[in-house]
N, C-alpha and C. Protein backbone atom coordinates (compact mmCIF):
# COMPACT_ATOMS: atom_id res chain seq x y z
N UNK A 1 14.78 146.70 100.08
CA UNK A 1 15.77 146.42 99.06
C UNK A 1 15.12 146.25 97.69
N UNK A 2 14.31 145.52 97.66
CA UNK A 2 13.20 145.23 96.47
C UNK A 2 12.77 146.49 95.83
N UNK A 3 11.88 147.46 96.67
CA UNK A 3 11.53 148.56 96.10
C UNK A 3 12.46 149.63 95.75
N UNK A 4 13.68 149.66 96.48
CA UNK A 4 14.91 150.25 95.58
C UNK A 4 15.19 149.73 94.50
N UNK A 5 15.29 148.69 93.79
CA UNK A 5 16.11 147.98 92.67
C UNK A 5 14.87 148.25 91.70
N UNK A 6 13.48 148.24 92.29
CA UNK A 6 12.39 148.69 91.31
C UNK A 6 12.36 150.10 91.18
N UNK A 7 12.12 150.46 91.94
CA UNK A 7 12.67 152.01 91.71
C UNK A 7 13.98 152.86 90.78
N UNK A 8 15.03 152.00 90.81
CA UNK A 8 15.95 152.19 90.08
C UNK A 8 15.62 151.85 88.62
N UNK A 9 14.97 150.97 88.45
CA UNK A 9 15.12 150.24 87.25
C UNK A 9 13.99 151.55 86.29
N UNK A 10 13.04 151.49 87.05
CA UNK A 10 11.84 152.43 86.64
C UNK A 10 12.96 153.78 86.29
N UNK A 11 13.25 154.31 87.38
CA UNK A 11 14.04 155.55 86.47
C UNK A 11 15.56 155.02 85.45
N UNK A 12 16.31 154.26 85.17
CA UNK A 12 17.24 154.04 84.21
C UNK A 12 16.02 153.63 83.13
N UNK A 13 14.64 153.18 83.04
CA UNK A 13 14.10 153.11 81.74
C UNK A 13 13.06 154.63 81.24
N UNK A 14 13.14 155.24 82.01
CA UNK A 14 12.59 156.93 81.96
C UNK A 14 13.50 157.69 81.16
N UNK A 15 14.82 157.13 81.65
CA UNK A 15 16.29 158.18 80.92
C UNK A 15 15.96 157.81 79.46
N UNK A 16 16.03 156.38 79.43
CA UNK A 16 16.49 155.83 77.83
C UNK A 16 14.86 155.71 77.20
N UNK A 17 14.48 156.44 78.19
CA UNK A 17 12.94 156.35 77.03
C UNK A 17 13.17 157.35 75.66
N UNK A 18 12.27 156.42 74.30
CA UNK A 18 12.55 157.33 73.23
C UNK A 18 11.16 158.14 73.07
N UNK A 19 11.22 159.38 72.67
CA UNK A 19 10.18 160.47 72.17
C UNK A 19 10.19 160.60 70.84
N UNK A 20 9.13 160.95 69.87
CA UNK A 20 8.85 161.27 68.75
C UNK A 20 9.43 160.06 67.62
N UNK A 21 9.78 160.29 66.44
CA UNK A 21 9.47 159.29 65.20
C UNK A 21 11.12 159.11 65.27
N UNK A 22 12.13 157.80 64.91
CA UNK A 22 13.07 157.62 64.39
C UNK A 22 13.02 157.13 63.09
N UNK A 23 14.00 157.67 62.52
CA UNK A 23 13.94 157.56 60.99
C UNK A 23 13.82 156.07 60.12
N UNK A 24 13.83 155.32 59.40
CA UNK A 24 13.73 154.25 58.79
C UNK A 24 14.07 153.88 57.47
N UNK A 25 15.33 153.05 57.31
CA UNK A 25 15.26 152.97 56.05
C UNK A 25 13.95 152.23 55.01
N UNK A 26 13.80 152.23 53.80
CA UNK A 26 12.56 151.82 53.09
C UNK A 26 13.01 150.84 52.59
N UNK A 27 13.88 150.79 52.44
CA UNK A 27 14.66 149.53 51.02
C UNK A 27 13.79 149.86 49.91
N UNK A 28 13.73 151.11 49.51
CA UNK A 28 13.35 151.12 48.22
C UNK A 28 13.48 152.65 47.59
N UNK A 29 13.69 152.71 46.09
CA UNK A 29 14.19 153.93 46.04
C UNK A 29 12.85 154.86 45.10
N UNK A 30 11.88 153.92 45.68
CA UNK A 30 10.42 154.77 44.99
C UNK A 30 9.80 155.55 45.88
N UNK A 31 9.05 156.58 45.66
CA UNK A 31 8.48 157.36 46.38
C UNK A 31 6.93 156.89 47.08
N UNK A 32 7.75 156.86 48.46
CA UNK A 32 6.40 156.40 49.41
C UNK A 32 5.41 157.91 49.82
N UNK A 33 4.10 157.81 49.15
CA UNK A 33 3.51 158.74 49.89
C UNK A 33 1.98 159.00 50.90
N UNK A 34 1.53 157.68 51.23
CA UNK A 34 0.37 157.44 52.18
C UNK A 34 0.83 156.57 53.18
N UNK A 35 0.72 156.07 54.33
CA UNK A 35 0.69 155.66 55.60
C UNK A 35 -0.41 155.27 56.34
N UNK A 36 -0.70 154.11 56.97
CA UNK A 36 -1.84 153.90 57.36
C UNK A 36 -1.38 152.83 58.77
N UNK A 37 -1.54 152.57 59.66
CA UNK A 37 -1.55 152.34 60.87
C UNK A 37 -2.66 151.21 61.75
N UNK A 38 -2.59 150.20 61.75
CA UNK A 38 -3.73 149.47 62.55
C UNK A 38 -3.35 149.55 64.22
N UNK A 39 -2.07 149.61 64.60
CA UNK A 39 -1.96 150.06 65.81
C UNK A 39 -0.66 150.17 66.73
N UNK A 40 -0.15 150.82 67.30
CA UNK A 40 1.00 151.51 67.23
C UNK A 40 2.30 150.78 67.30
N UNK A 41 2.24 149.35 67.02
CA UNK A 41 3.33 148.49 66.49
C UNK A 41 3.21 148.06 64.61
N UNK A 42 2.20 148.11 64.38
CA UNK A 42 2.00 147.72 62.75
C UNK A 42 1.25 148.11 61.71
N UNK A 43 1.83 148.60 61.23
CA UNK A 43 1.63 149.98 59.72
C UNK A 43 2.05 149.36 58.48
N UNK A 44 1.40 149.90 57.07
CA UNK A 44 1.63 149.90 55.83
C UNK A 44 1.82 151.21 55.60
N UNK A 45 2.91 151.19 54.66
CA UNK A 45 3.22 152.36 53.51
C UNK A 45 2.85 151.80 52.05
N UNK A 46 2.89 153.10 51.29
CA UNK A 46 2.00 152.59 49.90
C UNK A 46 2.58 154.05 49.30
N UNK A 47 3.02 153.48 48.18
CA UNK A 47 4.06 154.52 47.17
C UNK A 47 3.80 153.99 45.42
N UNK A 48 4.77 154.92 44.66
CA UNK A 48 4.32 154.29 43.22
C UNK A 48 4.19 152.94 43.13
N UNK A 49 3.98 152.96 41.51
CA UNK A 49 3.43 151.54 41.07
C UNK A 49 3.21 150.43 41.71
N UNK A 50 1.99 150.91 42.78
CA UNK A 50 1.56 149.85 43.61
C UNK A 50 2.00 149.23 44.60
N UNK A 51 3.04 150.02 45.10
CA UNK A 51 4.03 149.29 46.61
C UNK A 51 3.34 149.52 47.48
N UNK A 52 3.34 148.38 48.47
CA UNK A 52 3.08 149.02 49.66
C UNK A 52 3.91 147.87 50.36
């Protein structure tokens, strides 16, 4: 019974798995153009006059 309900669960989170980039708003209407990444939960962007 156990390894069914794990089994299930494992494939209903396979379906709703997400692939590739979803979009993001910036809250800002300056142009962001470098990206930098320490690790795949937390990133800086860096755009004009000194935003990041």
């Amino acid at each position: 019974m156990f390894f069914s309900l794990f089994l299930l669960f494992q494939l209903y989170e396979n379906v709703n798995a997400q692939t590739g980039w979803v979009q993001q708003n910036s809250g800002t209407s300056l142009n962001l153009f470098s990206i930098r990444f320490l690790n795949e939960n937390t990133g800086w962007a860096a755009g004009d006059s000194g935003l990041i």
